[in-house]
Protein backbone atom coordinates (compact mmCIF):
# COMPACT_ATOMS: atom_id res chain seq x y z
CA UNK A 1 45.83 238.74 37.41
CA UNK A 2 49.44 239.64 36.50
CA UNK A 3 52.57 238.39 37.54
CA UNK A 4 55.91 240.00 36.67
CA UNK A 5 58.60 237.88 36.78
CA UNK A 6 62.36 238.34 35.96
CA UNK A 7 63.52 236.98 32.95
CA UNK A 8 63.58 233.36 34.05
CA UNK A 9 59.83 233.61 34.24
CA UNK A 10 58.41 230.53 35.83
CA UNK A 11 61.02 228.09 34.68
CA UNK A 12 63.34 226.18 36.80
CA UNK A 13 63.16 224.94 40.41
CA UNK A 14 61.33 226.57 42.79
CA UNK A 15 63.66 225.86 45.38
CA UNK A 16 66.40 228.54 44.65
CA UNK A 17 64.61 230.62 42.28
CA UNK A 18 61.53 232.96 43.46
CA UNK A 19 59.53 233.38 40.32
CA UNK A 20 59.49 229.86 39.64
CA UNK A 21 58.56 229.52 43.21
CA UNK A 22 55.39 231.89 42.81
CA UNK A 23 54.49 230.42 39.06
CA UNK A 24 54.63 227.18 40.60
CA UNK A 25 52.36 228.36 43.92
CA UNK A 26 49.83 230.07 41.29
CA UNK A 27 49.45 226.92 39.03
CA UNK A 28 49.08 224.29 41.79
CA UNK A 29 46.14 226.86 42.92
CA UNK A 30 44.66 226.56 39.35
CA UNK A 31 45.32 229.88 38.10
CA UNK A 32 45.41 231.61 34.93
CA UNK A 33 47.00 234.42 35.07
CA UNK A 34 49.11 236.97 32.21
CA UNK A 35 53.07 237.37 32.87
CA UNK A 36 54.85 240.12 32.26
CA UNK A 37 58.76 239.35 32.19
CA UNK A 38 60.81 242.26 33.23
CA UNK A 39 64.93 242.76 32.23
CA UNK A 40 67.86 243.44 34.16
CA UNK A 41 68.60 240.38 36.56
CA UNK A 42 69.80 241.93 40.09
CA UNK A 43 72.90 240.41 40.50
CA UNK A 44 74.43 240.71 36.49
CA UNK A 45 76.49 243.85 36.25
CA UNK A 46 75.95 244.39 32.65
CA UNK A 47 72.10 245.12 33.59
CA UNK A 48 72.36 247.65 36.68
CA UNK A 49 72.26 250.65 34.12
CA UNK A 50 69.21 249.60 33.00
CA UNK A 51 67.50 248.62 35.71
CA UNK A 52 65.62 251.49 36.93
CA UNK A 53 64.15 251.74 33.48
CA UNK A 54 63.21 247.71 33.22
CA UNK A 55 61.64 247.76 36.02
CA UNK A 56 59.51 250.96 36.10
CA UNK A 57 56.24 249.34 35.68
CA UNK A 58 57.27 247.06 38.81
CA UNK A 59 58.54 249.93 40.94
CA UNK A 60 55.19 252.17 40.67
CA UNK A 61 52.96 249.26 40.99
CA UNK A 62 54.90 247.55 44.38
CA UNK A 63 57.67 250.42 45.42
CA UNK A 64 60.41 247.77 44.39
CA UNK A 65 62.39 246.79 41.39
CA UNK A 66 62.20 243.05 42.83
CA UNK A 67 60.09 240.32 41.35
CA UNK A 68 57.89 238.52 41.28
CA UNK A 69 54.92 240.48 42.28
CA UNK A 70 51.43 239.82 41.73
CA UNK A 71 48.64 242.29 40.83
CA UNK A 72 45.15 240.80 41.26
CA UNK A 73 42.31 241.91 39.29
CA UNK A 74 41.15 244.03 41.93
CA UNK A 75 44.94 246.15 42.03
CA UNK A 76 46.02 244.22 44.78
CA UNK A 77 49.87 244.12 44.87
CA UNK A 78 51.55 241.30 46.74
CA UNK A 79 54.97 241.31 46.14
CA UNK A 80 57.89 238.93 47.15
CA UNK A 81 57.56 234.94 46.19
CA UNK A 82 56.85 234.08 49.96
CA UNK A 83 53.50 236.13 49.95
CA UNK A 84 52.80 235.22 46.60
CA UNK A 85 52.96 231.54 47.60
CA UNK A 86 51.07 231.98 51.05
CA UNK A 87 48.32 234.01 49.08
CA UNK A 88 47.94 231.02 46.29
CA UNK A 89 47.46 228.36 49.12
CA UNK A 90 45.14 230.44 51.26
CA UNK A 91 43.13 231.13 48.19
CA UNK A 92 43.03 228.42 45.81
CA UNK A 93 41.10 228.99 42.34
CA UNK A 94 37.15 228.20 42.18
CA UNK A 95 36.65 224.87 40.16
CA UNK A 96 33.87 225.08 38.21
């Protein structure tokens, strides 16, 4: 599984920032998973020119530029830190 994340990645609190919300959600699930971090934050000014061309990967895979999303090994996109979260608790990783 992959999740994109913006340049923050998983860092910070999970509160007020989304991909830290869905890194967190993912880890207390007991997930590994690869992350991809993706430029241009949304609200900087400086990065809106670039943005479209960050965030290609992003856009074909979930019809957004937003992150995070998650792909699951099977292609399954869920996009938006909300889902990502609900998916996590409603499907925690197998112990072994």
């Amino acid at each position: 599984m992959v999740l994109y994340t913006c340049g923050q990645k998983t860092h910070g609190p999970a509160l007020l920032h989304p991909c830290a919300a869905a890194g967190k959600a993912l880890d207390d699930a007991g997930y590994e998973y690869e992350l991809k971090t993706v430029g241009s934050y949304r609200l900087m000014p400086w990065t809106r020119g670039n943005r479209d061309e960050d965030r290609r990967e992003v856009r074909e895979l979930s019809g957004t530029n937003e992150v995070p999303i998650l792909v699951l090994d099977d292609g399954e996109v869920i996009s938006d830190s909300r889902r990502i979260v609900k998916w996590a608790k409603e499907h925690p990783a197998a112990r072994s």
